[in-house]
Protein backbone atom coordinates (compact mmCIF):
# COMPACT_ATOMS: atom_id res chain seq x y z
CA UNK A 1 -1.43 -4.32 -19.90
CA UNK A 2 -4.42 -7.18 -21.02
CA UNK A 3 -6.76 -5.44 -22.79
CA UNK A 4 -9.21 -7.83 -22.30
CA UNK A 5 -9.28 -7.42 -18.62
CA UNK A 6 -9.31 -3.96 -18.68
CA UNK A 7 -12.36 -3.97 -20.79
CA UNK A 8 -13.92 -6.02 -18.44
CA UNK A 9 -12.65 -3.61 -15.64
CA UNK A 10 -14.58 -0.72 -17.51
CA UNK A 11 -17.69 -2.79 -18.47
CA UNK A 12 -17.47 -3.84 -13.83
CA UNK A 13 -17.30 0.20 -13.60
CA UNK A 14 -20.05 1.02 -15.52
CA UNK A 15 -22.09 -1.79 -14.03
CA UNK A 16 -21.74 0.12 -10.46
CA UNK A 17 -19.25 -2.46 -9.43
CA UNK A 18 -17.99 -1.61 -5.54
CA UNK A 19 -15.21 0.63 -6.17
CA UNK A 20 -12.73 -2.48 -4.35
CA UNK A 21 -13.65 -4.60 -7.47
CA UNK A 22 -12.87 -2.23 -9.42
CA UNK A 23 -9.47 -1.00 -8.13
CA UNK A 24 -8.45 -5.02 -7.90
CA UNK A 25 -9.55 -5.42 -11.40
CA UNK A 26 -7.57 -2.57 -12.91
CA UNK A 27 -4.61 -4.08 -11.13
CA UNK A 28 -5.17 -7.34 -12.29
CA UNK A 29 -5.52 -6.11 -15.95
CA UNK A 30 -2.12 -3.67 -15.49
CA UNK A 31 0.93 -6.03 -14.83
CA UNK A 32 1.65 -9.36 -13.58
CA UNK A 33 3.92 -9.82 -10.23
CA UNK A 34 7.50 -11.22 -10.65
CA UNK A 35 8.05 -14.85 -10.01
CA UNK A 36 10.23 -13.17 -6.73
CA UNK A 37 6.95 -11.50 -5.84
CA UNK A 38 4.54 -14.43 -6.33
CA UNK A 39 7.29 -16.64 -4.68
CA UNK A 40 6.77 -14.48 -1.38
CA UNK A 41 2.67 -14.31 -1.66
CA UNK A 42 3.06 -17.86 -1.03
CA UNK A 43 2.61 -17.07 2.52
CA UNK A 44 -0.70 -15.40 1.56
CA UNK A 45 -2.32 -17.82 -0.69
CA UNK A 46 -5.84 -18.24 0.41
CA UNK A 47 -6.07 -14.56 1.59
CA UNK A 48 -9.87 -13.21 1.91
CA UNK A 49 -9.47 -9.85 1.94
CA UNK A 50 -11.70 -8.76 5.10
CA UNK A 51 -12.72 -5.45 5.76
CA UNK A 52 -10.89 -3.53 8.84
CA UNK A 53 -13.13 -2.94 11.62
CA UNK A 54 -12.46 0.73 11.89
CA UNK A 55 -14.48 0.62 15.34
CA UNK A 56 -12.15 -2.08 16.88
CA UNK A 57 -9.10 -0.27 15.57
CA UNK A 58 -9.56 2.83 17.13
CA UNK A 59 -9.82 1.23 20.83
CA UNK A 60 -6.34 -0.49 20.73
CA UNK A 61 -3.70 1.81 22.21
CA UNK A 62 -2.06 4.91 20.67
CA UNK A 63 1.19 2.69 20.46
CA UNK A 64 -0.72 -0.10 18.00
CA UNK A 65 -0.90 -0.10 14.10
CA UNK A 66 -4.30 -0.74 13.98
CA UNK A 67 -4.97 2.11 16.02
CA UNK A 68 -2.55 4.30 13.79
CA UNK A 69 -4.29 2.87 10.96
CA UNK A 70 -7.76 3.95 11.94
CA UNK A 71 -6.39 7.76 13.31
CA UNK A 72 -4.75 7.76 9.26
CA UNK A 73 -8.02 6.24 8.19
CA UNK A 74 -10.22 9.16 10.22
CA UNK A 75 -8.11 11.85 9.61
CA UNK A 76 -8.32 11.64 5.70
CA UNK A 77 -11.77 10.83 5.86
CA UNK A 78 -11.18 7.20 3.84
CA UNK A 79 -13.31 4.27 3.72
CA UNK A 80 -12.02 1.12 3.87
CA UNK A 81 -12.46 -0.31 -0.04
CA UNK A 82 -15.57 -2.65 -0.18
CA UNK A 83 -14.77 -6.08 -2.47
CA UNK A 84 -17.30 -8.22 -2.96
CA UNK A 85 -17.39 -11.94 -2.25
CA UNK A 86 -17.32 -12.87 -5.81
CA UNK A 87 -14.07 -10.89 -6.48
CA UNK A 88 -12.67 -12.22 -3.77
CA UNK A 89 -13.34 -15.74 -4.49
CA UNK A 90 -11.94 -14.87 -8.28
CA UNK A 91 -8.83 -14.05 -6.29
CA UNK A 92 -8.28 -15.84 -3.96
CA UNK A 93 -6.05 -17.80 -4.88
CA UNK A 94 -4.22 -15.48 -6.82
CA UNK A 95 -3.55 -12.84 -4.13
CA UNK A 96 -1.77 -9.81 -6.03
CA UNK A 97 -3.95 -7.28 -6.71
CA UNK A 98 -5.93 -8.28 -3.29
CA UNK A 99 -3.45 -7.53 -0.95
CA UNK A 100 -1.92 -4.38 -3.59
CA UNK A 101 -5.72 -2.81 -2.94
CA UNK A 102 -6.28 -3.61 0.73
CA UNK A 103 -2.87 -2.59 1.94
CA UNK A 104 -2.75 0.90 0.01
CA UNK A 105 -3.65 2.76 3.17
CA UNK A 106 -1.45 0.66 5.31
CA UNK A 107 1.51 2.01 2.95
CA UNK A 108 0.73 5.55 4.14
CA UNK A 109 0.95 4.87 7.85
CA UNK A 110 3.90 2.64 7.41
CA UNK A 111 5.92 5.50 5.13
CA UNK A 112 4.52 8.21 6.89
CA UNK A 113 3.68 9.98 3.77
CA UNK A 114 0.24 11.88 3.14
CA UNK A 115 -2.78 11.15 0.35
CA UNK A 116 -1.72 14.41 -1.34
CA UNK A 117 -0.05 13.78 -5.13
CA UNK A 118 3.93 13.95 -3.21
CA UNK A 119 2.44 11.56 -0.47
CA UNK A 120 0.78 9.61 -3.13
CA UNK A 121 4.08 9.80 -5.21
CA UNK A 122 6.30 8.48 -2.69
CA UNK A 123 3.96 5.27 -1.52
CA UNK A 124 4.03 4.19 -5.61
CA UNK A 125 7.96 4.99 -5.79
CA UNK A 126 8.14 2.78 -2.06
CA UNK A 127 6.08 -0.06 -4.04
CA UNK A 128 8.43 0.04 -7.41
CA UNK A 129 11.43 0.09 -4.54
CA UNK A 130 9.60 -3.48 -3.26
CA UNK A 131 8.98 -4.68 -6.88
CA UNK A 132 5.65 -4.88 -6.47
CA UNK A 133 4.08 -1.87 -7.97
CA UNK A 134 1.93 -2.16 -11.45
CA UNK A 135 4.36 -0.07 -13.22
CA UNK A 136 8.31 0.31 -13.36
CA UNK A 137 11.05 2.32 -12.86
CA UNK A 138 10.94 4.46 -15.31
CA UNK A 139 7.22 5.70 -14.95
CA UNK A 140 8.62 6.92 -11.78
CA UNK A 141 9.65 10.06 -14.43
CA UNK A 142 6.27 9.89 -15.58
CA UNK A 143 4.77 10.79 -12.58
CA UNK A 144 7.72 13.33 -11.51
CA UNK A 145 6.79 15.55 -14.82
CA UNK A 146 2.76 14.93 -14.67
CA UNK A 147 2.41 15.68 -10.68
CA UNK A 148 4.34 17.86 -10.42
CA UNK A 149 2.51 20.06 -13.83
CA UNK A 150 -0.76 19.53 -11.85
CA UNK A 151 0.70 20.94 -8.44
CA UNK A 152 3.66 22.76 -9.09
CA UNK A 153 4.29 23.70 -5.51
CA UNK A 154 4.52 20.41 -4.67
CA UNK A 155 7.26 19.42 -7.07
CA UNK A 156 10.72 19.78 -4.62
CA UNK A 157 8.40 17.49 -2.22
CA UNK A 158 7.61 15.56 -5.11
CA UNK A 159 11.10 15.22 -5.68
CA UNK A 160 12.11 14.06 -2.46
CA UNK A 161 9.21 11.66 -1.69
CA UNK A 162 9.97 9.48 -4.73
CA UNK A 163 14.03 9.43 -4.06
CA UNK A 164 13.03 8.61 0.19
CA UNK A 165 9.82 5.75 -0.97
CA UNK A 166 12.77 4.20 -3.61
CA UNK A 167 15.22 3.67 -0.60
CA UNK A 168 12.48 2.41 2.19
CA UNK A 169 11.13 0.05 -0.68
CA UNK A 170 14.41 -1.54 -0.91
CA UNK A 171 14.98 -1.32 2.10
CA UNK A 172 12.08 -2.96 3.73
CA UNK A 173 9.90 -6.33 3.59
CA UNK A 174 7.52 -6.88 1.08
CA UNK A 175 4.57 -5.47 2.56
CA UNK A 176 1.98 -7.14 0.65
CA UNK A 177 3.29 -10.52 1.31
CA UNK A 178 3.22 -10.02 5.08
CA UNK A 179 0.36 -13.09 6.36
CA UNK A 180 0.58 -11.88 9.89
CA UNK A 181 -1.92 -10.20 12.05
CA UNK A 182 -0.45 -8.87 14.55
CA UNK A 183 -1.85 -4.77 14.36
CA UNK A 184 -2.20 -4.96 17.82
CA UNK A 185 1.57 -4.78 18.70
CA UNK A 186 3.34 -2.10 19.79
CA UNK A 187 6.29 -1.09 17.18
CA UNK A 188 7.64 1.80 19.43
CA UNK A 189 10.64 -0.24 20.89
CA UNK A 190 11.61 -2.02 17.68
CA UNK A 191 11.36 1.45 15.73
CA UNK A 192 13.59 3.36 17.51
CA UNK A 193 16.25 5.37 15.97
CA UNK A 194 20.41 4.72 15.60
CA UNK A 195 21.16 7.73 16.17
CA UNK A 196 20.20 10.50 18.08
CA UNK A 197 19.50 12.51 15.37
CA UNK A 198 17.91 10.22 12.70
CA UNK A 199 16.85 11.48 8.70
CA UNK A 200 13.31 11.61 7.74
CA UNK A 201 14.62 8.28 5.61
CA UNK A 202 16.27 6.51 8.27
CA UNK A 203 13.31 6.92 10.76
CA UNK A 204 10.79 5.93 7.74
CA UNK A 205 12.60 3.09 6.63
CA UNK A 206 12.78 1.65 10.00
CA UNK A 207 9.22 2.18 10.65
CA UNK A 208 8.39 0.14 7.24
CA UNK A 209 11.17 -2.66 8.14
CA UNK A 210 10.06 -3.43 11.22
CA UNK A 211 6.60 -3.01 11.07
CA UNK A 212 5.26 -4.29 7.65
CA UNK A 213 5.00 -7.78 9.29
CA UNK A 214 2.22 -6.45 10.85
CA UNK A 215 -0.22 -5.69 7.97
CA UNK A 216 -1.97 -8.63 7.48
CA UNK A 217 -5.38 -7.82 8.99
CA UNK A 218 -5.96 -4.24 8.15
CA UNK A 219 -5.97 -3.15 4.68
């Protein structure tokens, strides 16, 4: 972690910074990406961050992302993360903790896990799977012991989330490298199952495989 940038991080909280800023910020100040990771941003570099029309989303067909997006986005009652200009300008050319903070939701709809702490659990264990999450591995047990002490009926799920987001993150493309934006195409077809009877993994990691390359214009 740079303690210098997470000072600055608190100081930008504190200020009333948009809550975006903020969460880029904190990412910025917890880890650096791999060379592997910044290697695939590449196809990124320049990103701007925009701010999903939620309004536009919702029209597209039932069989888009964007319109799964915005149904995730509604149902949760979310709001897209505000960044300002300036932060995005600071990152711009830089693009890791932009597209880690805009594509957080776009995780959820692509894992098909929830925004409760097992949801949340298995979205971070599907980003250490990718290599691109702030923290390793091993914090994985971290979170296992601390989640599941806050919500103990939660802790088999728990469990089970972080073992299923490990194997999709592997298994999948690197979401937040993704510079397409295509959210208005169908992913029915191209998601369908091997089998007739497919796990909860198998369907999820083909959902995540085969639609990640889709991210690049919601968040």
């Amino acid at each position: 972690m740079n303690l210098r940038k997470m000072l600055d991080t608190i100081v930008a909280y504190r200020a009333g910074a948009p809550l975006g800023d903020v969460v880029v910020m904190k990412l910025d100040a917890l880890s650096a990406p791999s060379r592997d990771v910044l290697r695939k941003l590449e196809a990124v570099h320049g990103y701007d961050a925009p701010t999903p029309d939620l309004a536009a989303l919702r029209a597209l067909p039932s069989s888009m992302l964007g319109r799964e997006y915005a149904q995730h986005m509604d149902a949760n009652g979310i709001e897209p993360l505000v960044i300002s200009p300036a932060v995005k300008e600071r990152y711009r050319n830089n693009p890791y903790a932009l597209r880690y903070t805009v594509t957080h939701d776009l995780h959820h709809v692509l894992t098909g896990f929830d925004t409760g702490l097992a949801g949340e659990a298995g979205v971070v264990a599907f980003n250490v799977g990718q290599g691109s999450a702030p923290i390793g591995r091993a914090m994985l047990w971290y979170i296992r012991l601390m989640y599941g002490l806050l919500s103990p009926t939660q802790i088999r799920r728990l469990w089970s989330n972080i073992r299923v987001g490990l194997e999709m993150g592997r298994k999948a493309k690197l979401v937040i490298a993704s510079g397409s934006s295509r959210t208005s195409r169908s992913r029915s077809s191209a998601c369908a199952p091997r089998s007739t009877s497919p796990t909860r993994a198998q369907r999820a990691s083909c959902r995540a495989a085969t639609a990640c390359s889709q991210s690049g214009s919601t968040r």
